[in-house]
N, C-alpha and C. Protein backbone atom coordinates (compact mmCIF):
# COMPACT_ATOMS: atom_id res chain seq x y z
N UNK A 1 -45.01 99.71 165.89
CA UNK A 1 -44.26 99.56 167.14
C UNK A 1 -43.83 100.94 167.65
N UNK A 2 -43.87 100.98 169.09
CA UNK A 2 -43.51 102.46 169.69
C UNK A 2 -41.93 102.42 169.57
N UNK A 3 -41.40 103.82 168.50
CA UNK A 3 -40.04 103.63 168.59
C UNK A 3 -39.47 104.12 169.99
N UNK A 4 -40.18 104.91 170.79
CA UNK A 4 -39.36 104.94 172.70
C UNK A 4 -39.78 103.98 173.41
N UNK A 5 -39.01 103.07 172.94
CA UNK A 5 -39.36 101.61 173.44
C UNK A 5 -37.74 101.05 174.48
N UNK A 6 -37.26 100.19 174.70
CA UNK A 6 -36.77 99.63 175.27
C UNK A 6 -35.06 100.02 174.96
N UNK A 7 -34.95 100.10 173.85
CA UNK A 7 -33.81 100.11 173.00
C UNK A 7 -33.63 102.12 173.04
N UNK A 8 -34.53 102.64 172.95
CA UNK A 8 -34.53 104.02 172.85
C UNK A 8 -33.75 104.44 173.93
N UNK A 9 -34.40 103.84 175.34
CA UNK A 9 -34.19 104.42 176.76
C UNK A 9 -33.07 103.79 177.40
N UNK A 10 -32.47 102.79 176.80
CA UNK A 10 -31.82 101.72 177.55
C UNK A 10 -30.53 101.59 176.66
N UNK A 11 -30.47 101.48 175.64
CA UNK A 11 -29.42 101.19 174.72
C UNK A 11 -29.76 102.17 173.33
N UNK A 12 -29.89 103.43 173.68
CA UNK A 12 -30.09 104.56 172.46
C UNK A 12 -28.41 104.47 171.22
N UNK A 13 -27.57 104.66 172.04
CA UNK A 13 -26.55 105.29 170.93
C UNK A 13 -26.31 103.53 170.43
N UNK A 14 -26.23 102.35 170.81
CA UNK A 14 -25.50 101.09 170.40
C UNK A 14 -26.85 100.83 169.28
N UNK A 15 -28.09 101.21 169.47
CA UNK A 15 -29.30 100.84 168.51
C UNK A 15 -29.31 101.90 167.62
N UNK A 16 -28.63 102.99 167.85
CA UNK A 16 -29.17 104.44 166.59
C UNK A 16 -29.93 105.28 167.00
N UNK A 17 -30.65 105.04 167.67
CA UNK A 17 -32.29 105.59 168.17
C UNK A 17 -32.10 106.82 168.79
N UNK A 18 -31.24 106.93 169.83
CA UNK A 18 -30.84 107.94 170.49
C UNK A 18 -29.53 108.26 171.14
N UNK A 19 -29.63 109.03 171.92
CA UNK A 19 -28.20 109.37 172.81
C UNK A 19 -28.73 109.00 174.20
N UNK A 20 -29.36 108.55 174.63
CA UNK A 20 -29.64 107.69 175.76
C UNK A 20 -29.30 106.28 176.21
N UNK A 21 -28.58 106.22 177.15
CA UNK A 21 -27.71 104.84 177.88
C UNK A 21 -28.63 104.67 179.10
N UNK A 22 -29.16 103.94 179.27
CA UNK A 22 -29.29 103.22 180.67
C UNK A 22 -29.80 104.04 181.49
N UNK A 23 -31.01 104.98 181.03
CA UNK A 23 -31.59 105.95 181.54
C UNK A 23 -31.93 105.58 182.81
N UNK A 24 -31.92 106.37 184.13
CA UNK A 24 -32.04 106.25 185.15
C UNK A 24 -32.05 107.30 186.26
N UNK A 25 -32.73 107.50 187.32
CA UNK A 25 -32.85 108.36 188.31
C UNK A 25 -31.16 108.80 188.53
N UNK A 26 -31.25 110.25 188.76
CA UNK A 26 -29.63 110.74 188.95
C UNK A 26 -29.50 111.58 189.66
N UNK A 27 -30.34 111.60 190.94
CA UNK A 27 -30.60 112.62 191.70
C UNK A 27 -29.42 114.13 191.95
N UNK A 28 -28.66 113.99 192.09
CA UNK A 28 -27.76 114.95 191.73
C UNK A 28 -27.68 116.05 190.88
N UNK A 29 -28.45 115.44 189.82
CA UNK A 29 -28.33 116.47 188.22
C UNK A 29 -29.83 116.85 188.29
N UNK A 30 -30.88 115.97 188.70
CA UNK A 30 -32.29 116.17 188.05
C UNK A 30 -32.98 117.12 189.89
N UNK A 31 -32.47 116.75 190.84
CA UNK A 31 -32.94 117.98 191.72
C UNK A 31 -32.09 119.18 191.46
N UNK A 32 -30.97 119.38 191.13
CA UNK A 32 -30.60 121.01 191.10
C UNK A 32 -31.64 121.63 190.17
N UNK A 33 -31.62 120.64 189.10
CA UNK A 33 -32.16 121.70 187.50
C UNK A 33 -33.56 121.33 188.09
N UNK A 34 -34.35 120.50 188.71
CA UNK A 34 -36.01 121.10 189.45
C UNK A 34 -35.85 122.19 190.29
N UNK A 35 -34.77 122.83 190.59
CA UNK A 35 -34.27 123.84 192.01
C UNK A 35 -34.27 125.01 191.10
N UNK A 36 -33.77 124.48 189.81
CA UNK A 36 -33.48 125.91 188.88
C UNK A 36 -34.47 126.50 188.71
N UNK A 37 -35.64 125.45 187.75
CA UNK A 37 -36.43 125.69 187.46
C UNK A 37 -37.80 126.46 188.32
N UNK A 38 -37.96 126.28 189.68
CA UNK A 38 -38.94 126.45 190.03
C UNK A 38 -37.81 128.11 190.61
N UNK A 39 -36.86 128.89 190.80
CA UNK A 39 -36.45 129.67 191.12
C UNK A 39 -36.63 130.67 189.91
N UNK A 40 -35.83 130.04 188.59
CA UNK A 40 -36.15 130.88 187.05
C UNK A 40 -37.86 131.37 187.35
N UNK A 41 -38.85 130.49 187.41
CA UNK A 41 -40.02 130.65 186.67
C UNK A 41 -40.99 130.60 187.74
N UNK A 42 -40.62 131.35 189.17
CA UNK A 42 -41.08 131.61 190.21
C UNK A 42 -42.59 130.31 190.99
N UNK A 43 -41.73 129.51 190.63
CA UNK A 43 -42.91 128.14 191.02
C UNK A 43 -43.01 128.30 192.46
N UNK A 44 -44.15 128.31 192.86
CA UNK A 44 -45.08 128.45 194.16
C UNK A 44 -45.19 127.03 195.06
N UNK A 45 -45.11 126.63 196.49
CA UNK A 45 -45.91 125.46 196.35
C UNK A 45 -47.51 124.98 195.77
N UNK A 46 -47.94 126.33 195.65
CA UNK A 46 -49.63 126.29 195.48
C UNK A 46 -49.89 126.12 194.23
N UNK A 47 -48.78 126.20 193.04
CA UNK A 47 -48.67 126.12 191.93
C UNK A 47 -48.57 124.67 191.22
N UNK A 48 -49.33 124.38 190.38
CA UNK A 48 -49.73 123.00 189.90
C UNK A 48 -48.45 122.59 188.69
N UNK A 49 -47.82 121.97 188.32
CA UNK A 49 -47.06 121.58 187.27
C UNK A 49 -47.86 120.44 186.07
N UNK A 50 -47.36 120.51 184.76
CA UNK A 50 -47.47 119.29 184.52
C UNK A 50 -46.03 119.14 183.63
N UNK A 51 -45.17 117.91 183.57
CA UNK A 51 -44.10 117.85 182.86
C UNK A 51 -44.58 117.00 181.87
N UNK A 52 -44.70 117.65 180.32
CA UNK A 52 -45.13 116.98 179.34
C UNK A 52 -43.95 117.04 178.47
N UNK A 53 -43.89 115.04 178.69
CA UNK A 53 -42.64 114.51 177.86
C UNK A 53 -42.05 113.86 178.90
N UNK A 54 -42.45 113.41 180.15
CA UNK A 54 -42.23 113.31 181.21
C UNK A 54 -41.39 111.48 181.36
N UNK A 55 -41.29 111.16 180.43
CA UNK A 55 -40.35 109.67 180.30
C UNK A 55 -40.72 108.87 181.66
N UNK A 56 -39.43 108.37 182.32
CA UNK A 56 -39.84 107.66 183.38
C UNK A 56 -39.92 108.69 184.97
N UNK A 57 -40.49 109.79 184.72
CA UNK A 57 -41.07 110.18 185.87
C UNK A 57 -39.96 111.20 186.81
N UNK A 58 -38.43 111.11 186.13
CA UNK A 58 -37.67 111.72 187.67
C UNK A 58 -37.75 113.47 187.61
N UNK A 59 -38.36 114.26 186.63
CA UNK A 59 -38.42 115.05 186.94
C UNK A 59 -39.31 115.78 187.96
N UNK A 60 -40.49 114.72 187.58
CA UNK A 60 -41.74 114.66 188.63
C UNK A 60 -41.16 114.32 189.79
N UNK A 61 -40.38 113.27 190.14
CA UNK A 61 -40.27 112.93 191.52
C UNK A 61 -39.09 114.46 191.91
N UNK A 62 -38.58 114.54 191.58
CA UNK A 62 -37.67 115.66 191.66
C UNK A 62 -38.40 116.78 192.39
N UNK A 63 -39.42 117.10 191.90
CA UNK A 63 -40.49 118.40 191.70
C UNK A 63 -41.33 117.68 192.84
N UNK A 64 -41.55 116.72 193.33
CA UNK A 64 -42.37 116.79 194.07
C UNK A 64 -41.67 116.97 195.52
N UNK A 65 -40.16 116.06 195.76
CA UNK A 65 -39.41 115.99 196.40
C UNK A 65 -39.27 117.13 197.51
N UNK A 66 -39.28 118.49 196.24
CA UNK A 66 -39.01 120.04 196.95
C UNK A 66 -40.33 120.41 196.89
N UNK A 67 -41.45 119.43 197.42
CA UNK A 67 -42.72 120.35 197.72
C UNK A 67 -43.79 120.83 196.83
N UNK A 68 -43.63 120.64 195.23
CA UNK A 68 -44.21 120.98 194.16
C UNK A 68 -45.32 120.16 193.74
N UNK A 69 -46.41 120.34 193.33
CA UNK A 69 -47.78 119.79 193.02
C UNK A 69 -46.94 119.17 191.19
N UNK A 70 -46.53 118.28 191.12
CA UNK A 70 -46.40 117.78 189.61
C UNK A 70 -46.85 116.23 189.35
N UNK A 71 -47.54 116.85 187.83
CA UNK A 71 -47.74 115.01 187.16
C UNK A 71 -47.08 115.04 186.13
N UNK A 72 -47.30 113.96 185.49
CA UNK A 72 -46.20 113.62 184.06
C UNK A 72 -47.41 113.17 182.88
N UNK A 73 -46.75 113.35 181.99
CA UNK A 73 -47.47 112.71 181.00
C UNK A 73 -46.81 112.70 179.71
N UNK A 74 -46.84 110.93 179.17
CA UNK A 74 -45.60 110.77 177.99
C UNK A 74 -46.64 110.16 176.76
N UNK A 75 -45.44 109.67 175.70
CA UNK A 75 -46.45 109.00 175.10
C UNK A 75 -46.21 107.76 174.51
N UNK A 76 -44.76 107.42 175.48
CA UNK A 76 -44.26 106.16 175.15
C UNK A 76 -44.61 105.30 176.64
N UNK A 77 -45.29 103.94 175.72
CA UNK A 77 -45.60 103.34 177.00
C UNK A 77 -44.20 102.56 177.73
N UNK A 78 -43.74 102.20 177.00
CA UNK A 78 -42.43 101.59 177.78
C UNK A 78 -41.96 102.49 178.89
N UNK A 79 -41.79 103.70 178.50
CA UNK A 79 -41.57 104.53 179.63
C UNK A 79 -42.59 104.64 180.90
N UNK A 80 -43.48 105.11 180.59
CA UNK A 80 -44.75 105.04 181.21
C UNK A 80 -45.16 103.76 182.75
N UNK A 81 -45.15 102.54 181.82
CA UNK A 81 -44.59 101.12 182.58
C UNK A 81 -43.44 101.14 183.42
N UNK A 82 -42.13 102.25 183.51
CA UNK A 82 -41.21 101.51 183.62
C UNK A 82 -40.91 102.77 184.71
N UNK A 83 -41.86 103.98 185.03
CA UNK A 83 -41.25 105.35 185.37
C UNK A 83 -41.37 104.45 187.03
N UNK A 84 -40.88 105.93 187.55
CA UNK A 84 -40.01 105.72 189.21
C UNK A 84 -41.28 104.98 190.25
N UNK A 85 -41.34 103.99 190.90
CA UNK A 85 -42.61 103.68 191.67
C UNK A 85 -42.91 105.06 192.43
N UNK A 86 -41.58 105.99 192.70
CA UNK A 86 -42.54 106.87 193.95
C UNK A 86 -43.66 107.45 192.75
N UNK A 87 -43.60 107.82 191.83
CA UNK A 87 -44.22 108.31 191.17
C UNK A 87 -45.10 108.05 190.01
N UNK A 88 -45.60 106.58 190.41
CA UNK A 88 -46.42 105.98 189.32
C UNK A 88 -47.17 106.36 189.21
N UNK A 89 -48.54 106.15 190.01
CA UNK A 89 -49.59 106.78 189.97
C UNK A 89 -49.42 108.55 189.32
N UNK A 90 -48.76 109.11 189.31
CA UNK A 90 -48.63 110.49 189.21
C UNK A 90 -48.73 110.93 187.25
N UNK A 91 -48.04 109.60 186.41
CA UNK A 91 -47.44 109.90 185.13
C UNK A 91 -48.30 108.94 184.84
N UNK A 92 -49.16 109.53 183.48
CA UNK A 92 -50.08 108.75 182.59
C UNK A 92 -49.70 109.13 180.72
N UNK A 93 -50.40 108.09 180.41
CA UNK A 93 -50.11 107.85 179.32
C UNK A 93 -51.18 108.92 178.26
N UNK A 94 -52.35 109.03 178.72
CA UNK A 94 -53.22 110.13 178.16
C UNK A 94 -52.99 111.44 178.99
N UNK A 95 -53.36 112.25 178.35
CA UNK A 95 -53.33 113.39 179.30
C UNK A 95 -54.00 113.76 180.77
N UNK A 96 -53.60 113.65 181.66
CA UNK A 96 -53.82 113.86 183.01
C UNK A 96 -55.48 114.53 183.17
N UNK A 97 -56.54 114.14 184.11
CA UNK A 97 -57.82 114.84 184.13
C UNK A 97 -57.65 116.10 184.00
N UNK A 98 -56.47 116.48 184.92
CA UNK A 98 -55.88 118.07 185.07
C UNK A 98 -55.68 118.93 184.04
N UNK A 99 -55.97 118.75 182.62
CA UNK A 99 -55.35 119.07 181.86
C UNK A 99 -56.23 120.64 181.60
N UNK A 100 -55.89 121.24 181.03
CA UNK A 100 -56.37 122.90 181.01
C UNK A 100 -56.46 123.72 182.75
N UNK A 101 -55.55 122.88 183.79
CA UNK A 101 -55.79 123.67 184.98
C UNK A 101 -54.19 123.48 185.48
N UNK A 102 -53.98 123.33 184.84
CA UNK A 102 -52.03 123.41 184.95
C UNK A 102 -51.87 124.96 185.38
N UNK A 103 -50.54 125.59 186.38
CA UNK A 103 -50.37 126.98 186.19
C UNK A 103 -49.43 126.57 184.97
N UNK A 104 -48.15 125.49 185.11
CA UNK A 104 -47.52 125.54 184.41
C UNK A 104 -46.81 124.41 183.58
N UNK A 105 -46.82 124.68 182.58
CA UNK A 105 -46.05 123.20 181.44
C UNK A 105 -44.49 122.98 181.22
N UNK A 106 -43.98 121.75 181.64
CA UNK A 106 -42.58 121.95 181.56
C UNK A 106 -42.73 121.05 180.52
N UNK A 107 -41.72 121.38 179.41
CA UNK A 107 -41.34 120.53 178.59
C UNK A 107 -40.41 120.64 177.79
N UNK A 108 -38.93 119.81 178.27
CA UNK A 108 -37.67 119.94 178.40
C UNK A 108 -37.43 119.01 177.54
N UNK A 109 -36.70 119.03 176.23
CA UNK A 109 -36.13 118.17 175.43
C UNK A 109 -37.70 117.86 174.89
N UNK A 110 -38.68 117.99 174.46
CA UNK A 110 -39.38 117.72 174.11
C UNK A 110 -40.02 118.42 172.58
N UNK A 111 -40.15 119.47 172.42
CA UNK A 111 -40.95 119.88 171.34
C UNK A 111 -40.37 119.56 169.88
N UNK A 112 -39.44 118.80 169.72
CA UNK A 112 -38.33 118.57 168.67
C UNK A 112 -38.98 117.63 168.24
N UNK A 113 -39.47 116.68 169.02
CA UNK A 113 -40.18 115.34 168.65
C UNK A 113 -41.40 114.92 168.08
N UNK A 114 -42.01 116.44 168.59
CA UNK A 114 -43.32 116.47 167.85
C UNK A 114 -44.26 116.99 166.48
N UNK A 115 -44.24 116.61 165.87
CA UNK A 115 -44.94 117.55 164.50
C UNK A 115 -45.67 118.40 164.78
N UNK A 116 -45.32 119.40 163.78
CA UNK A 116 -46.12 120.57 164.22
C UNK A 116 -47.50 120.82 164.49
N UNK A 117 -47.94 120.06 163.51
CA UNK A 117 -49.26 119.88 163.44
C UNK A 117 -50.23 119.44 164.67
N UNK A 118 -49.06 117.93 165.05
CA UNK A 118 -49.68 117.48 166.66
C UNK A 118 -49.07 119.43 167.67
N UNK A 119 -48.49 119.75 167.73
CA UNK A 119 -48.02 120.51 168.58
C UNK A 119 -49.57 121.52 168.73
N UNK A 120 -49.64 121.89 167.78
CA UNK A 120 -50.93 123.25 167.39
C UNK A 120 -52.02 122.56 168.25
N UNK A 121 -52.11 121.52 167.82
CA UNK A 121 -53.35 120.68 168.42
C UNK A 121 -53.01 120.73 169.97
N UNK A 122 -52.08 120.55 170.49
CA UNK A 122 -51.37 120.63 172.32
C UNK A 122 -51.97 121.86 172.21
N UNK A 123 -51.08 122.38 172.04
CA UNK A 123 -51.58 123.78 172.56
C UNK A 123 -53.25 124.31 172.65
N UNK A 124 -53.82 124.23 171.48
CA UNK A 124 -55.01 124.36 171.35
C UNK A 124 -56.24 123.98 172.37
N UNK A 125 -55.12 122.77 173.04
CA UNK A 125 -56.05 122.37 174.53
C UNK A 125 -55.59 123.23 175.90
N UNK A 126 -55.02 124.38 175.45
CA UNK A 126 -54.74 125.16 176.66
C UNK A 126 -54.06 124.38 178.34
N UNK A 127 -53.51 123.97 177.76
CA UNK A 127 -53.39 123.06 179.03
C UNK A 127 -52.70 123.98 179.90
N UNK A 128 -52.02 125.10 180.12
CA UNK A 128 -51.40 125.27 181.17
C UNK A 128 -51.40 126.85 181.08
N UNK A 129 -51.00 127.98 181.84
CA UNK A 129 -51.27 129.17 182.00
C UNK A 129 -50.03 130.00 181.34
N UNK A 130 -48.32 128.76 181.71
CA UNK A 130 -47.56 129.04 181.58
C UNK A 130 -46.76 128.09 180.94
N UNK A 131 -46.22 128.16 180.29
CA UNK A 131 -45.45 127.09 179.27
C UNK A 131 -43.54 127.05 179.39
N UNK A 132 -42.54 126.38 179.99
CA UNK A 132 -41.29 126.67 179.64
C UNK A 132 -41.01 125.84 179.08
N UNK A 133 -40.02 125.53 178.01
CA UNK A 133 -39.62 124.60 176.75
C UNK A 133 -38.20 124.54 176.62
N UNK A 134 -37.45 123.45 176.70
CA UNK A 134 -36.24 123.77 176.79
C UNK A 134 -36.21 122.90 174.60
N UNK A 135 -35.58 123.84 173.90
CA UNK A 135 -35.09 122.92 172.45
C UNK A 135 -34.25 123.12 172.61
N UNK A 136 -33.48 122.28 171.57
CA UNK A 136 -32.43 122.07 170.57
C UNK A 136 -32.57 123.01 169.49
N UNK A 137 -31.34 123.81 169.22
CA UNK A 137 -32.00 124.50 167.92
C UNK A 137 -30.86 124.51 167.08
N UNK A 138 -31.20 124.87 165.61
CA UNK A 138 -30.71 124.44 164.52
C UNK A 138 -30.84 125.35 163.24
N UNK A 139 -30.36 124.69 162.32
CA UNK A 139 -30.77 125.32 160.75
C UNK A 139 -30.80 124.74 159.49
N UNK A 140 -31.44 124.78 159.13
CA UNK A 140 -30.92 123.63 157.91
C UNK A 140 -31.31 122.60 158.25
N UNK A 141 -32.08 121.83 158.86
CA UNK A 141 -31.31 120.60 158.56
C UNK A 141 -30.59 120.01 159.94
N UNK A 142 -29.90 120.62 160.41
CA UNK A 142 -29.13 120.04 161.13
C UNK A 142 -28.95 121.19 162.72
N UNK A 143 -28.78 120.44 163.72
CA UNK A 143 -29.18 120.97 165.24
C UNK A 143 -27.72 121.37 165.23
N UNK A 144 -27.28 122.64 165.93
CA UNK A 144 -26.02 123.47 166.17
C UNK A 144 -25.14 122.45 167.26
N UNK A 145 -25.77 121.88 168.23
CA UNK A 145 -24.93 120.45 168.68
C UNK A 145 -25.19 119.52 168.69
N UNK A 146 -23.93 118.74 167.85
CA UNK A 146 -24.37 117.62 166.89
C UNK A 146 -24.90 116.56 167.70
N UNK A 147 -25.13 116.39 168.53
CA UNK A 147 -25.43 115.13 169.56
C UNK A 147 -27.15 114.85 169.39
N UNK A 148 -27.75 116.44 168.94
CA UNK A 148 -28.63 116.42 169.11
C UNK A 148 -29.19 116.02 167.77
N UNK A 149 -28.28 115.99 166.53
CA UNK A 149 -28.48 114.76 165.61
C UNK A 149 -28.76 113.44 165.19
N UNK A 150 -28.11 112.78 166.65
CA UNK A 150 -28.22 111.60 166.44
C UNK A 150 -29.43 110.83 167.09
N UNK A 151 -30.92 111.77 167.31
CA UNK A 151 -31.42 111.05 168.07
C UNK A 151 -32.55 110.99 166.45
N UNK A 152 -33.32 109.92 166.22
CA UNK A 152 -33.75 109.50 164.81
C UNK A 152 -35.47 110.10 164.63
N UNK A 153 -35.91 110.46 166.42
CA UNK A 153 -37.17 111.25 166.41
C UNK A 153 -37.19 112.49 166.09
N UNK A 154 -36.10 113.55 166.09
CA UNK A 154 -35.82 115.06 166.22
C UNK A 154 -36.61 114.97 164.93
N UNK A 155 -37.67 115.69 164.57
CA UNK A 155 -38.73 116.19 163.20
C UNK A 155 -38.24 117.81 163.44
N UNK A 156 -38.14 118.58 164.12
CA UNK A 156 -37.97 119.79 163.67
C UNK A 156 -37.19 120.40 164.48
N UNK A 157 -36.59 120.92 163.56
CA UNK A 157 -34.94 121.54 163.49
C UNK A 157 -35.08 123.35 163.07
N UNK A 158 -35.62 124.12 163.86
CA UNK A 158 -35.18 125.02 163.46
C UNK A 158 -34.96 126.43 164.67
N UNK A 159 -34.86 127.48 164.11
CA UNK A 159 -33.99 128.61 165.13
C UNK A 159 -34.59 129.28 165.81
N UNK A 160 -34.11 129.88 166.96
CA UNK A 160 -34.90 130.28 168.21
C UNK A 160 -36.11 131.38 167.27
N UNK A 161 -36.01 132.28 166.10
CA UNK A 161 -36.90 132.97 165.57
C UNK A 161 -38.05 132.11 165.14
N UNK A 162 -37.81 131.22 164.66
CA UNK A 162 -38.86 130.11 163.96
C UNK A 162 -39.82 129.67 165.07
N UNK A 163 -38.89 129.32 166.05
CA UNK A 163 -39.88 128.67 167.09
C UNK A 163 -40.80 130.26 167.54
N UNK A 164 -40.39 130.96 168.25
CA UNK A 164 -40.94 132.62 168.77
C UNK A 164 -41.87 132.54 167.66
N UNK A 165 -41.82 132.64 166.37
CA UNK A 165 -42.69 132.81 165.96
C UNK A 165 -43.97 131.46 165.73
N UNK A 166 -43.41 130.52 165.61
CA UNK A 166 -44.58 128.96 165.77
C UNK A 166 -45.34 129.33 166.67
N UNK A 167 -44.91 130.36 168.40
CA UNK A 167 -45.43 129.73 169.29
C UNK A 167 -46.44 131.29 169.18
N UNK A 168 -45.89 131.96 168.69
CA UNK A 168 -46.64 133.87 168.18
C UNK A 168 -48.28 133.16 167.30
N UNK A 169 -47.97 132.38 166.51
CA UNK A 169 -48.86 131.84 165.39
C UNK A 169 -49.69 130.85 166.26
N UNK A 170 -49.54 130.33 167.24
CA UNK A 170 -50.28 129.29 168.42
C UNK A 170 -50.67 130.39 169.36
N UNK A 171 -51.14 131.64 169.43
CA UNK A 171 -51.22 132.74 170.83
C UNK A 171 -50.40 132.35 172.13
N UNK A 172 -49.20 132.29 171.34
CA UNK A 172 -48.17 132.21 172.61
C UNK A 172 -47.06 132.84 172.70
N UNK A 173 -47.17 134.03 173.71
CA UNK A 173 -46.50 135.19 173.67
C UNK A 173 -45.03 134.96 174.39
N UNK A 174 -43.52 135.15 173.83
CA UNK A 174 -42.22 134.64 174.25
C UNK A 174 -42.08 135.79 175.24
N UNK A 175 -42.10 135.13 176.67
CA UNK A 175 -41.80 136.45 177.46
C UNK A 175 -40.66 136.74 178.05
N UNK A 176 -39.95 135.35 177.53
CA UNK A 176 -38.50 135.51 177.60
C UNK A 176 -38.04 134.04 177.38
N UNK A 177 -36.65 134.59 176.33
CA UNK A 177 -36.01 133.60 175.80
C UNK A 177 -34.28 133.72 176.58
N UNK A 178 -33.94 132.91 176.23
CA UNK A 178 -32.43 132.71 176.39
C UNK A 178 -31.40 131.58 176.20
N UNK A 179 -30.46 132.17 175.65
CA UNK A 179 -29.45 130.74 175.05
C UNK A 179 -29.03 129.66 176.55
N UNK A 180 -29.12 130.45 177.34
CA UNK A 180 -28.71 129.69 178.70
C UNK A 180 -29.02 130.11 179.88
N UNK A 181 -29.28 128.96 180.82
CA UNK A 181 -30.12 128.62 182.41
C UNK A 181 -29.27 128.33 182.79
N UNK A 182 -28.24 128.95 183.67
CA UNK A 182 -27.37 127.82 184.84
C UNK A 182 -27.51 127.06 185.70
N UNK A 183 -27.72 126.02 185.25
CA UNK A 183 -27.86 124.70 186.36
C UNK A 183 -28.63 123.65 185.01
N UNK A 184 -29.09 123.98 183.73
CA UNK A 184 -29.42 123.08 182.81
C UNK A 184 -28.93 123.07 181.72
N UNK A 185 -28.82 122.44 181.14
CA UNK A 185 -27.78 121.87 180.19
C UNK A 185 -26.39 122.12 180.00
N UNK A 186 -25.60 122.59 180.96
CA UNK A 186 -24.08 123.28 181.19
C UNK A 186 -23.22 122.23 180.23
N UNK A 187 -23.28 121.12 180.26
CA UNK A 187 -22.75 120.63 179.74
C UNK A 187 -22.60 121.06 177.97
N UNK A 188 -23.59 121.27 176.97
CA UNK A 188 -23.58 121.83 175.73
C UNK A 188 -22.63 123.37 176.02
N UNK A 189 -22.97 124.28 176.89
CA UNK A 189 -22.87 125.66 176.77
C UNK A 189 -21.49 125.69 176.45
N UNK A 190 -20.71 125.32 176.92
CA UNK A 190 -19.68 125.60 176.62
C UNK A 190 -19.06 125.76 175.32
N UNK A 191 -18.74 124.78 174.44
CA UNK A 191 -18.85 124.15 173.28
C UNK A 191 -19.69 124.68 172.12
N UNK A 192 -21.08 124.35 172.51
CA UNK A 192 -22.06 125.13 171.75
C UNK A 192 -23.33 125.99 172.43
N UNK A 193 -23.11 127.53 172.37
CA UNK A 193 -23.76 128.49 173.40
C UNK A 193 -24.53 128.95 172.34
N UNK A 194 -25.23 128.16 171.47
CA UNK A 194 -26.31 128.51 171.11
C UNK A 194 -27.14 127.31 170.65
N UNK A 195 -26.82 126.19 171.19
CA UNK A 195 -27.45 125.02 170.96
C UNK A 195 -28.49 124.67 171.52
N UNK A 196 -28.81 125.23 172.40
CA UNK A 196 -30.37 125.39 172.50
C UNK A 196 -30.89 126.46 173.33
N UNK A 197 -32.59 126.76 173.19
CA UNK A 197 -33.06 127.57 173.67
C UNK A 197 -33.66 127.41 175.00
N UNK A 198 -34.25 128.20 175.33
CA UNK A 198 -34.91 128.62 176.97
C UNK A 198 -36.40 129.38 176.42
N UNK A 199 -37.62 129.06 176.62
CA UNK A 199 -38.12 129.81 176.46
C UNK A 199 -39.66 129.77 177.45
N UNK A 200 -39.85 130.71 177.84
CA UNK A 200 -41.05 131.07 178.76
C UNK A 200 -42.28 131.72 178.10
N UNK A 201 -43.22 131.10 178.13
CA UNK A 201 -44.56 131.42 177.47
C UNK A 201 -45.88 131.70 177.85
N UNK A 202 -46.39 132.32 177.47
CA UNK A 202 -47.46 132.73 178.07
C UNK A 202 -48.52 133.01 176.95
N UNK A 203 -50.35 132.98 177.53
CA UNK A 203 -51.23 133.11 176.46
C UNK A 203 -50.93 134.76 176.87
């Protein structure tokens, strides 16, 4: 059974599964941080996106909203089934035809979830020119804000050096990192200003 299923996205913290309630379009929060993003990491209109990890679609609709060429691609079908109508057609469940002609890969809250092993293999398909990654980061064992504990998929937990170097060992050069983006995740920074990373990549 797909554990980002119904209970993941909808009722995360009352099932265990995650820190997700009643996931839903929030236009407010998810166009500034598409506003951030394409300002940080100089996104073009002529510039192609793909948001991998892309759930039910609002970052895509977000990104397309302000003019941006973006698709999605997840790997939970519940999500998949369930993402925004403006943007159905746009978010697939396999990887998009597009794939190796991306300029750039967003993938926000995502690389935590994946084994490394699957990760090497992503990458290995070159999918995009430019890569930004927002983690959670950690030590031991355990993610520096605890919230980011309680979600039951997080497989890897470790520190902004570990990752720089995972992505050094994948030919992926950190061309800039940082503990914090203003306008994404503000809410952690405060509290915990090193709870996760920022990082921009390049072959």
């Amino acid at each position: 059974m797909d554990i980002y299923d119904r209970d993941y996205y909808e009722r995360g913290i009352e099932t265990g599964k995650s820190c997700y309630q009643n996931y839903r379009w929030v236009p407010e929060l998810t166009i500034p941080m598409a506003m951030t993003m394409i300002d940080y990491l100089s996104i073009k209109p002529q510039h192609s996106i793909l948001d991998f990890g892309c759930a039910k679609g609002y970052l895509v609709k977000a990104f397309r909203w302000l003019n941006r060429e973006c698709y999605g691609h997840d790997t939970s079908k519940y999500a998949i089934d369930n993402c925004d109508p403006e943007v159905k057609g746009l978010c697939f469940l396999d990887n998009p035809h597009r794939t190796g002609s991306f300029d750039f890969c967003i993938a926000k809250d995502v690389f935590e979830h994946i084994p490394l092993s699957r990760l090497k293999e992503f990458f290995e398909k070159n999918v995009a020119e430019r890569y930004f990654a927002v983690i959670p980061l950690g030590k031991d064992g355990k993610f520096f804000a605890p919230a980011n504990n309680l979600d039951v998929t997080h497989v890897n937990c470790m520190t902004e050096d570990e990752w720089i170097q995972f992505f050094a060992d994948n030919y992926l050069g950190c061309e800039r990192f940082t503990h914090r983006i203003k306008g994404i995740k503000d809410s952690y920074y405060e509290k915990y200003p090193t709870g996760h990373g920022f990082f921009t990549l390049c072959r």
